[in-house]
C-alpha atoms as a PDB file:
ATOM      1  CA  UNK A   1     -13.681 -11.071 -21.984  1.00  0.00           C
ATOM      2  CA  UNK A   2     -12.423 -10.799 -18.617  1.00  0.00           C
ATOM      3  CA  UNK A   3     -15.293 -10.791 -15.962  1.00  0.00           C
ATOM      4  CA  UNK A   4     -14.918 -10.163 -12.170  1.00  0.00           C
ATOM      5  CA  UNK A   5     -16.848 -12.632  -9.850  1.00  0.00           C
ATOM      6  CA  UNK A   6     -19.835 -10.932  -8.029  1.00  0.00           C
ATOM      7  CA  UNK A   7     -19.208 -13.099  -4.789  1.00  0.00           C
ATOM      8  CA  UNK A   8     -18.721 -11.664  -1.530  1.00  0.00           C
ATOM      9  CA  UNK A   9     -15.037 -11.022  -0.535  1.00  0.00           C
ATOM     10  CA  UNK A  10     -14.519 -11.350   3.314  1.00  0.00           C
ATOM     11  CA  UNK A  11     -11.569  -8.840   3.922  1.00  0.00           C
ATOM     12  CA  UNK A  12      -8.237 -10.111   5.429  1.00  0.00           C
ATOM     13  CA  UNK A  13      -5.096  -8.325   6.455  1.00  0.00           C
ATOM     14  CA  UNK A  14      -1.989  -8.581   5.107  1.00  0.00           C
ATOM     15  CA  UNK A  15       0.897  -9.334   7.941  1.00  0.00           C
ATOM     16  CA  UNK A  16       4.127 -10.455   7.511  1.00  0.00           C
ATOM     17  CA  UNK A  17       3.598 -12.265   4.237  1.00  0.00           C
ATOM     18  CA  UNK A  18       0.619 -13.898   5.414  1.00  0.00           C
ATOM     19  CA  UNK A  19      -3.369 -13.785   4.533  1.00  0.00           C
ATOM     20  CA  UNK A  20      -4.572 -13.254   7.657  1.00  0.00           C
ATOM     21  CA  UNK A  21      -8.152 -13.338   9.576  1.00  0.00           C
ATOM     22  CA  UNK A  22      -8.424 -10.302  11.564  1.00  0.00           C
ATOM     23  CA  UNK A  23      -9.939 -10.993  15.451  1.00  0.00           C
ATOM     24  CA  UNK A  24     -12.233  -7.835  15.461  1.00  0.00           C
ATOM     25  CA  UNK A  25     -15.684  -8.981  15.803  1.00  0.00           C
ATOM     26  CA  UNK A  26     -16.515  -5.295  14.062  1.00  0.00           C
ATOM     27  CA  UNK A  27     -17.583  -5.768  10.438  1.00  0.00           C
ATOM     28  CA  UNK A  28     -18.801  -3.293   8.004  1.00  0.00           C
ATOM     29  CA  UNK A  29     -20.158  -4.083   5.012  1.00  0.00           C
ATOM     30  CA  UNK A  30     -19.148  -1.996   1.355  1.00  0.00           C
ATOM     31  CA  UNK A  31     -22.064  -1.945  -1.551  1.00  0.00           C
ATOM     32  CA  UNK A  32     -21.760  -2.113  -5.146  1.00  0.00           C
ATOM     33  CA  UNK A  33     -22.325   1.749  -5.724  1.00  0.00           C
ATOM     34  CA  UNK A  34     -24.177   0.899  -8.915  1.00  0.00           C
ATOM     35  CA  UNK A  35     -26.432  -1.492  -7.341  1.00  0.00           C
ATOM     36  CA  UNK A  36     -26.820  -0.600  -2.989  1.00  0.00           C
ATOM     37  CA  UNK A  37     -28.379  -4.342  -2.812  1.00  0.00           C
ATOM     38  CA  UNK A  38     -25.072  -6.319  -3.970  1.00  0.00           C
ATOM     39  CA  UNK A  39     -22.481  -6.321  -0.950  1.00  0.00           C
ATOM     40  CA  UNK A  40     -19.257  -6.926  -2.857  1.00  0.00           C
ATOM     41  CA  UNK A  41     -16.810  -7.087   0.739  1.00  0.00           C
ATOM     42  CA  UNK A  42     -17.423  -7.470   4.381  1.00  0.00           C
ATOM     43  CA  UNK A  43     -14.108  -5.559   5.955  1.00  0.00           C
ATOM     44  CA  UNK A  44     -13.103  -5.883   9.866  1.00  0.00           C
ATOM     45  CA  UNK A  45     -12.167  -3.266  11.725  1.00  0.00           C
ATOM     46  CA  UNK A  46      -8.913  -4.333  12.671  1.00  0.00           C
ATOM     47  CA  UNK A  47      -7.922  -3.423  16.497  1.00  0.00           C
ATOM     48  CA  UNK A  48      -4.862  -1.312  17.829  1.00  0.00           C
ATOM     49  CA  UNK A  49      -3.500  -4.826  19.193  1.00  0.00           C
ATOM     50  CA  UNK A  50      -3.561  -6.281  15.270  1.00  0.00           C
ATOM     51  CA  UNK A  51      -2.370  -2.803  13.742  1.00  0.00           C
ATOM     52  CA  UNK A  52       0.558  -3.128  16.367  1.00  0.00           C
ATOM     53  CA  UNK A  53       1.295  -6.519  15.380  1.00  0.00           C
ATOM     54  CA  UNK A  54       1.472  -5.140  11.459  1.00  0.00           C
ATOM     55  CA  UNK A  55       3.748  -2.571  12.502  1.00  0.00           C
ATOM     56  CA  UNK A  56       6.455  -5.396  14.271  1.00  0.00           C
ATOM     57  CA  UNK A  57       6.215  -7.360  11.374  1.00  0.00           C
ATOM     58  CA  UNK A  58       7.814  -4.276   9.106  1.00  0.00           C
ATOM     59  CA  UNK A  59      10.123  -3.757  11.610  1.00  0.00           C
ATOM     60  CA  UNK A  60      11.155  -7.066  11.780  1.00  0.00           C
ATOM     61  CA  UNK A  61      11.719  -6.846   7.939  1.00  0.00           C
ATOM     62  CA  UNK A  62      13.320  -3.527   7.666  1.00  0.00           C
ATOM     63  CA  UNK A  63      17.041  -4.809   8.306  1.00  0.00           C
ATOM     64  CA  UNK A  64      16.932  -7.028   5.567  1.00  0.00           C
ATOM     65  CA  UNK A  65      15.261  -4.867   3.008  1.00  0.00           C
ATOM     66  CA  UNK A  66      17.651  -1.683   3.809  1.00  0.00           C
ATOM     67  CA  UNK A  67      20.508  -4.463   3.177  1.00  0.00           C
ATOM     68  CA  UNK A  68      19.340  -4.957  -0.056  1.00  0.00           C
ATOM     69  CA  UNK A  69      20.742  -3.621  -3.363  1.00  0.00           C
ATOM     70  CA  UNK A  70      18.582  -0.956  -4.658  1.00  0.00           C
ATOM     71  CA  UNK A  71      18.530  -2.361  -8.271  1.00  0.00           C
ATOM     72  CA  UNK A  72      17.090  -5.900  -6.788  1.00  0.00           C
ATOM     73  CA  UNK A  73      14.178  -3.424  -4.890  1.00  0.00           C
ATOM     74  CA  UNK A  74      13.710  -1.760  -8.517  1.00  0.00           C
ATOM     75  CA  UNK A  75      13.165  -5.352  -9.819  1.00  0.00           C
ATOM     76  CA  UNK A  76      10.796  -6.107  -7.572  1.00  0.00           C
ATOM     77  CA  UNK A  77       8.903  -2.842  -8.753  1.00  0.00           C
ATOM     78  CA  UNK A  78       9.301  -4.201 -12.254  1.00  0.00           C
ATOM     79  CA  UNK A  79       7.904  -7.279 -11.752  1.00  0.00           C
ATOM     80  CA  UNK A  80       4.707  -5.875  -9.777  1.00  0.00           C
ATOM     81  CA  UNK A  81       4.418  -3.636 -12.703  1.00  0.00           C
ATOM     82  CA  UNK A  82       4.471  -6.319 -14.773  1.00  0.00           C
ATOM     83  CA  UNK A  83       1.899  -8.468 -13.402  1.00  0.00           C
ATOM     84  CA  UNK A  84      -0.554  -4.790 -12.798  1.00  0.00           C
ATOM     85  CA  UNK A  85      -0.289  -4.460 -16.403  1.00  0.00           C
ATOM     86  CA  UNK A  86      -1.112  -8.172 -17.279  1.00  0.00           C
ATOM     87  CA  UNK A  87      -3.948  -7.761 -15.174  1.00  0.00           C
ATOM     88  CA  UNK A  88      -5.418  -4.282 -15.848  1.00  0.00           C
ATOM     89  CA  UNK A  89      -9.021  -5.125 -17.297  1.00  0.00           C
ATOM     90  CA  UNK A  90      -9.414  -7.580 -14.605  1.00  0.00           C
ATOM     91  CA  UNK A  91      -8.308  -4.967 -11.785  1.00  0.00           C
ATOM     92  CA  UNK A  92     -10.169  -1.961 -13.598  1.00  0.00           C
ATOM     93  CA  UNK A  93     -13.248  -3.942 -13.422  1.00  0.00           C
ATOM     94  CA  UNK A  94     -12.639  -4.468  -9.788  1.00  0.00           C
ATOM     95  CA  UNK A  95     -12.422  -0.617  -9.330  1.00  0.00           C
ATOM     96  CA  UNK A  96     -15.602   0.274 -10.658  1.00  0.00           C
ATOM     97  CA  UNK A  97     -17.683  -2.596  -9.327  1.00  0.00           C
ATOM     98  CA  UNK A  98     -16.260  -1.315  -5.657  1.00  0.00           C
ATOM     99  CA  UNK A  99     -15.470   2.397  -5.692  1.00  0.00           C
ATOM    100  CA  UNK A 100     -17.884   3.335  -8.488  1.00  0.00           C
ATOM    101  CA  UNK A 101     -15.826   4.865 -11.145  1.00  0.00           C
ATOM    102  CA  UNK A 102     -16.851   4.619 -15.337  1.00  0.00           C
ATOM    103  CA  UNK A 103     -14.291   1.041 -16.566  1.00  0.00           C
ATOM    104  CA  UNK A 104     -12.670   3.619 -18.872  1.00  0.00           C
ATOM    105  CA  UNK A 105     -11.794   6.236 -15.757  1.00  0.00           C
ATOM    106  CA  UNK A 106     -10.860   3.060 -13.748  1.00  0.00           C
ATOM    107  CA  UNK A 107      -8.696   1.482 -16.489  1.00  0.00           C
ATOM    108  CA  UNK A 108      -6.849   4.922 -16.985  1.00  0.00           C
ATOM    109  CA  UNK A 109      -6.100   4.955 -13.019  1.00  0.00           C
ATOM    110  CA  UNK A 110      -4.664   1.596 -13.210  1.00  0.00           C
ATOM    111  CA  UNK A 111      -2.496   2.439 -16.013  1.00  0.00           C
ATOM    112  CA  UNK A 112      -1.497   5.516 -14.248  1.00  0.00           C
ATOM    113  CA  UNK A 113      -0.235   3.218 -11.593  1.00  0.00           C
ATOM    114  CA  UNK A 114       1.964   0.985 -13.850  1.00  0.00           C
ATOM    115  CA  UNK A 115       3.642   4.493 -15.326  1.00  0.00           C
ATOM    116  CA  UNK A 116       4.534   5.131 -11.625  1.00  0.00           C
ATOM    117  CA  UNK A 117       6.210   1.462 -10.648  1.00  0.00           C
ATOM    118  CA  UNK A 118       8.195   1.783 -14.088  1.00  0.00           C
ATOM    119  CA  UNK A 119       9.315   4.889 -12.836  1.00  0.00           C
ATOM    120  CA  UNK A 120      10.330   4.053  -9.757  1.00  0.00           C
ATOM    121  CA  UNK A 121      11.740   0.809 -10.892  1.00  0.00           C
ATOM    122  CA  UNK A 122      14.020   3.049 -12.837  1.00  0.00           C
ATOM    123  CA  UNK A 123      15.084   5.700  -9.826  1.00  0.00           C
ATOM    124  CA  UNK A 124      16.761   3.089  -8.274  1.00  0.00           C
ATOM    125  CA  UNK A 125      19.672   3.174 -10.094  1.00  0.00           C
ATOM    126  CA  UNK A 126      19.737   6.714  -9.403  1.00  0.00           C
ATOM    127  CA  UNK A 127      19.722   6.890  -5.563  1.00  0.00           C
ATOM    128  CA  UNK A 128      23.179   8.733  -4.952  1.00  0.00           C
ATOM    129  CA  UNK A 129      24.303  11.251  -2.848  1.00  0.00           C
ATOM    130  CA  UNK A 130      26.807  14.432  -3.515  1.00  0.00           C
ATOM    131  CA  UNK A 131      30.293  14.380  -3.312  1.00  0.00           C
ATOM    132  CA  UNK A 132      31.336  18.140  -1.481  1.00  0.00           C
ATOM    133  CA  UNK A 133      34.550  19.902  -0.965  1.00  0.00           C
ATOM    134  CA  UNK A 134      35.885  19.599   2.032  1.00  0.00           C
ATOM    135  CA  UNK A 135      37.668  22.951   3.944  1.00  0.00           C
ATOM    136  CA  UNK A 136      40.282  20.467   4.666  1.00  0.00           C
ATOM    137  CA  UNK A 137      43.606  18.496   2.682  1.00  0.00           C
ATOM    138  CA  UNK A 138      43.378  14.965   2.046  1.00  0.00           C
ATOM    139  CA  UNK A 139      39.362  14.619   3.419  1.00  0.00           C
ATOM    140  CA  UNK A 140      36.872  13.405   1.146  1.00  0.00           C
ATOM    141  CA  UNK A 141      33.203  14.764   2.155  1.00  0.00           C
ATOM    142  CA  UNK A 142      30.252  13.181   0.837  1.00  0.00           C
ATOM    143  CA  UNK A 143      26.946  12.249   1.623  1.00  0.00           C
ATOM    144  CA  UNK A 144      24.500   8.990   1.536  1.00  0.00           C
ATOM    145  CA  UNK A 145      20.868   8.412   1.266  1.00  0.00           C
ATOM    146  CA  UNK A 146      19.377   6.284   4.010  1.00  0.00           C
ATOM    147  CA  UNK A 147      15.597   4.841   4.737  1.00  0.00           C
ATOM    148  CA  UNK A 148      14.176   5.566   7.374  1.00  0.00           C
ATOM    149  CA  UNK A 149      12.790   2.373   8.468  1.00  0.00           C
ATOM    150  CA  UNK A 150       8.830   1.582   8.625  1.00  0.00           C
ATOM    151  CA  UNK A 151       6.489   3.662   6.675  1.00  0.00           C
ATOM    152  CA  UNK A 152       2.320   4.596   7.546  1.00  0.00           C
ATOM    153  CA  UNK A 153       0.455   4.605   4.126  1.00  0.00           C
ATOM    154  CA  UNK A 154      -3.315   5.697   4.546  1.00  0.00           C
ATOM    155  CA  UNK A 155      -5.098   6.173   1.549  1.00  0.00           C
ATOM    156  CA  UNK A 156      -8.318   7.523   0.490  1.00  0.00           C
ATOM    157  CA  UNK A 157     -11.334   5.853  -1.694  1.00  0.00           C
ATOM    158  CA  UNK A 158     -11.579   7.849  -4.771  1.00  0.00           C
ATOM    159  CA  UNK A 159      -8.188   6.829  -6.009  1.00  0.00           C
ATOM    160  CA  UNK A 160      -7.784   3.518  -4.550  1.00  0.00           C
ATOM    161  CA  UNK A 161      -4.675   1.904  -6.793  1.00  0.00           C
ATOM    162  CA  UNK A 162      -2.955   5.060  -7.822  1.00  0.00           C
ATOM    163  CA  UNK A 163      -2.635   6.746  -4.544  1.00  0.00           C
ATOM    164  CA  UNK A 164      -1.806   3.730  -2.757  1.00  0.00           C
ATOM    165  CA  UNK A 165       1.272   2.733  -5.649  1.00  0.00           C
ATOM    166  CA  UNK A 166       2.141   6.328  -5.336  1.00  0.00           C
ATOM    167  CA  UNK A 167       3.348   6.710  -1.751  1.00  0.00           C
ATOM    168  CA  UNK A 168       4.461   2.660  -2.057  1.00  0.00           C
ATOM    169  CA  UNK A 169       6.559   2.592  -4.493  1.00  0.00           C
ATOM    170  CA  UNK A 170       8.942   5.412  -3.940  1.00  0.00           C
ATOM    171  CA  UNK A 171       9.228   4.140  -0.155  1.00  0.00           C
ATOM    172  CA  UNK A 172       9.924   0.490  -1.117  1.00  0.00           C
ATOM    173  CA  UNK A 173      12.548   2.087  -3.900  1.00  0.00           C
ATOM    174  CA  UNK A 174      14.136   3.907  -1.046  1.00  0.00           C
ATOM    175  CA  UNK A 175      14.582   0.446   1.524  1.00  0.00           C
ATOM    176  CA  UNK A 176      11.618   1.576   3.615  1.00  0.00           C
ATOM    177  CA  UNK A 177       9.495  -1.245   4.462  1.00  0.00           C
ATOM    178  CA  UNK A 178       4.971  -0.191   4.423  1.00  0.00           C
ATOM    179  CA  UNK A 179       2.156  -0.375   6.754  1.00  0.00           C
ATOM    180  CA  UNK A 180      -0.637   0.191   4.395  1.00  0.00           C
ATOM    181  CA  UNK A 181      -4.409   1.176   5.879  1.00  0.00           C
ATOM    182  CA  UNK A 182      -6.640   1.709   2.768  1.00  0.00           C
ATOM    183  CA  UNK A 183      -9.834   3.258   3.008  1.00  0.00           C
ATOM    184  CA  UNK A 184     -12.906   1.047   3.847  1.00  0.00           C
ATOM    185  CA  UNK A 185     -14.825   1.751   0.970  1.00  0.00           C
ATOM    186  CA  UNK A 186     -11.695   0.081  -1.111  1.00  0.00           C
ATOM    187  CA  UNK A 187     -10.509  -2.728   0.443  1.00  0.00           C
ATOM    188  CA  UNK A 188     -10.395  -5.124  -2.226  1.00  0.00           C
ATOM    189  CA  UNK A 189      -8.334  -3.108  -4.684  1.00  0.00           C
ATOM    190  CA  UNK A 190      -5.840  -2.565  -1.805  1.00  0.00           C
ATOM    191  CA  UNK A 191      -5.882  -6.280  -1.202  1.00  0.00           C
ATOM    192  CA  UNK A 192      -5.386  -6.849  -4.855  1.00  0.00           C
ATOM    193  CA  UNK A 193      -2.529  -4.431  -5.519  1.00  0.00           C
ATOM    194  CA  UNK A 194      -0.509  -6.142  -1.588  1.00  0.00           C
ATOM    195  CA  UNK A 195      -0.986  -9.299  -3.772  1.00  0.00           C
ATOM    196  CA  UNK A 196       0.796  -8.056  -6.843  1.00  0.00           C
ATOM    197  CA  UNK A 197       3.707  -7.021  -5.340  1.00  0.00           C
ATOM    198  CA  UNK A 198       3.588 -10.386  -2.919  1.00  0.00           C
ATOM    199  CA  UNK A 199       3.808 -12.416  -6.287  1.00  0.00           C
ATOM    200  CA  UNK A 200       6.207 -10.108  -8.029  1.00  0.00           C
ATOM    201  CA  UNK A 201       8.420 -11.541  -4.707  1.00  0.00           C
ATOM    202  CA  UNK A 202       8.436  -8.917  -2.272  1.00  0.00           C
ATOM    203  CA  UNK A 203      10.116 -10.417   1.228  1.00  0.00           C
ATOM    204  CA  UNK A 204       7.449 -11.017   4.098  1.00  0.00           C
ATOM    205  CA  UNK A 205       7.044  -8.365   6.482  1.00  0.00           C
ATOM    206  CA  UNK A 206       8.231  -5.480   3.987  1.00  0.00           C
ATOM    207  CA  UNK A 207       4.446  -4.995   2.507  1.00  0.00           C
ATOM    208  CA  UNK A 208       1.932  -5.081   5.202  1.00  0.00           C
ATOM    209  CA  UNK A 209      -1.926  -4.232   5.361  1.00  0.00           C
ATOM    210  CA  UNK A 210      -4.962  -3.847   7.849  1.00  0.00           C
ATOM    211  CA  UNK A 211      -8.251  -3.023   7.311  1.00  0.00           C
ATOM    212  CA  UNK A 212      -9.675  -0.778   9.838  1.00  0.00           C
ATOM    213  CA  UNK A 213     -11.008   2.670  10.451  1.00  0.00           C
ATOM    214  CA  UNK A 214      -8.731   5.496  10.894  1.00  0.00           C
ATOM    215  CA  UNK A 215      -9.801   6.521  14.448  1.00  0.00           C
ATOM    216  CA  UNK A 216      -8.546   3.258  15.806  1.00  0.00           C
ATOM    217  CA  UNK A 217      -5.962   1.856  13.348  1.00  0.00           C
ATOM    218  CA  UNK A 218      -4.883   4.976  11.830  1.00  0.00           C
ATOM    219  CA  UNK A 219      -4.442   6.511  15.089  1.00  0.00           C
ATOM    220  CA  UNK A 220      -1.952   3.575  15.863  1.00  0.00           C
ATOM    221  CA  UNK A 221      -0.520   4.433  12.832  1.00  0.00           C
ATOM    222  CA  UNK A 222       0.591   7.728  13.614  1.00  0.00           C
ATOM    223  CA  UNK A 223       1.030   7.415  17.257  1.00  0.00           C
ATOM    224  CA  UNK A 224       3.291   4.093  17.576  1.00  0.00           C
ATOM    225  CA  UNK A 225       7.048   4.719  18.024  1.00  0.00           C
ATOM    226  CA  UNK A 226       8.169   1.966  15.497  1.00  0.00           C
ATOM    227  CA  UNK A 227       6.887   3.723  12.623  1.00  0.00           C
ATOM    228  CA  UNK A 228       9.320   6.983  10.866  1.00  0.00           C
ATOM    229  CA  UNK A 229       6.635   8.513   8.463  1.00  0.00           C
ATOM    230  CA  UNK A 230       3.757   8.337   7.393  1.00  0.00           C
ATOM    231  CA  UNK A 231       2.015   9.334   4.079  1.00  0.00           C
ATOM    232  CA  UNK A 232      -1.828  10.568   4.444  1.00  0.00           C
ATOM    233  CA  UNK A 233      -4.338  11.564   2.012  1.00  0.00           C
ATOM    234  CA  UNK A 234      -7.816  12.050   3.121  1.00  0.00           C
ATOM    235  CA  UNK A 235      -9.820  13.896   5.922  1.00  0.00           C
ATOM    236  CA  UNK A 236      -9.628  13.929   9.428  1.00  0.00           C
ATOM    237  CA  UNK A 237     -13.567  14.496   9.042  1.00  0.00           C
ATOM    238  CA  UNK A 238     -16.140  11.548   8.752  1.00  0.00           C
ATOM    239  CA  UNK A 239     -18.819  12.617   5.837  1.00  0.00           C
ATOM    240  CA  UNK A 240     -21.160  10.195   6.737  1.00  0.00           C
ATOM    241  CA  UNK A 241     -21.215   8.982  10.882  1.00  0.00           C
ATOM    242  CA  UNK A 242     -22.291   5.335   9.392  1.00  0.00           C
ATOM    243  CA  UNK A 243     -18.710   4.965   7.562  1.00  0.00           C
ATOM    244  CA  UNK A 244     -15.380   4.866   9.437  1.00  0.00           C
ATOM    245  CA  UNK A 245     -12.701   6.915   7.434  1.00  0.00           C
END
């Protein structure tokens, strides 16, 4: 049987390909919801300067990744996909021992997130554009899909691998490279699914994450001119003044 270790994770971000230490001397602590006296993570709260940093590195990829065949992005999917679904139990135990959820409810979230990166995998293939008639002779009209460039993923803590492969995978399908700020109640599912698609071989810099609360590192998110969209689920209200969002 698979187990997960009950050892304290100390939280690192994610930045162009690298495990990094964040510089923040802020630290929050997340509990085992089962059991308030096991601390399963200690998470910084990663500063503007480091969520800046984050955002160059996936700019700094984005050429590169745009450049590259759609199919070989769908493989990429395929092989993340491949090593989620090797790894399920392992990652489903993960979820409940962190976020709280039954193994069975956890298990069926992770599964839900396989479904999606098989999907996507798939669309690939199918990223065309239309061919329109044009008013005039001899002029062929058509059109072509193109990224956008770097993409702001912040994601809640009740669905903490579904949510977060849902608004990834159709951007990295499309050529958009990720900044990815997961809740921080759930950082070491977010750190766990950045590491699948590391190993499946995604390039350095087009998968990024920082740990951090949403008033400082989200707010960078939204505000910094280097990144196109973003993609938020969640609140813009703190239910408890102890936890940063």
């Amino acid at each position: 049987m698979t187990t997960v270790s009950t050892a304290v994770h100390p939280c690192r971000n994610f930045i162009g390909g690298e495990w990094v230490e964040s510089r923040s001397s802020k630290i929050v602590e997340r509990r085992n919801p089962a059991n308030l006296d096991e601390v399963v993570a200690s998470i910084p709260l990663s500063t503007r300067e480091e969520t800046a940093e984050t955002i160059a590195a996936a700019q700094a990829a984005f050429p590169a990744w745009r450049d590259t065949p759609a199919p070989q992005r769908g493989r990429i999917l395929l092989r993340a996909m491949q090593i989620m679904e090797a790894e399920k139990e392992e990652l489903a135990r993960m979820l409940t021992r962190e976020e709280g959820k039954t193994y069975t409810n956890s298990l069926g979230e992770v599964m839900k997130a396989v479904k999606v990166l098989e999907f996507m995998a798939g669309e690939t293939r199918r990223l065309g554009g239309e061919f329109l008639p044009s008013e005039l002779p001899k002029n062929f009209a058509y059109t072509m899909r193109q990224p956008l460039g770097v993409v702001g993923l912040i994601t809640p803590w009740n669905f903490p691998v579904s949510i977060p492969v849902w608004k990834m995978a159709p951007a990295l399908a499309a050529g958009n490279t990720v900044v990815f700020k997961p809740a921080t109640l759930t950082p070491l599912t977010a750190a766990r699914v950045v590491d699948m698609f590391a190993r499946a071989g995604i390039p350095p810099g087009v998968v990024n994450l920082v740990n951090g609360a949403g008033g400082e590192c989200g707010d960078e998110l939204v505000n910094h001119p280097g990144v196109r969209a973003i993609s938020f689920t969640g609140s813009n209200v703190k239910w408890a003044e102890r936890i940063p969002l």
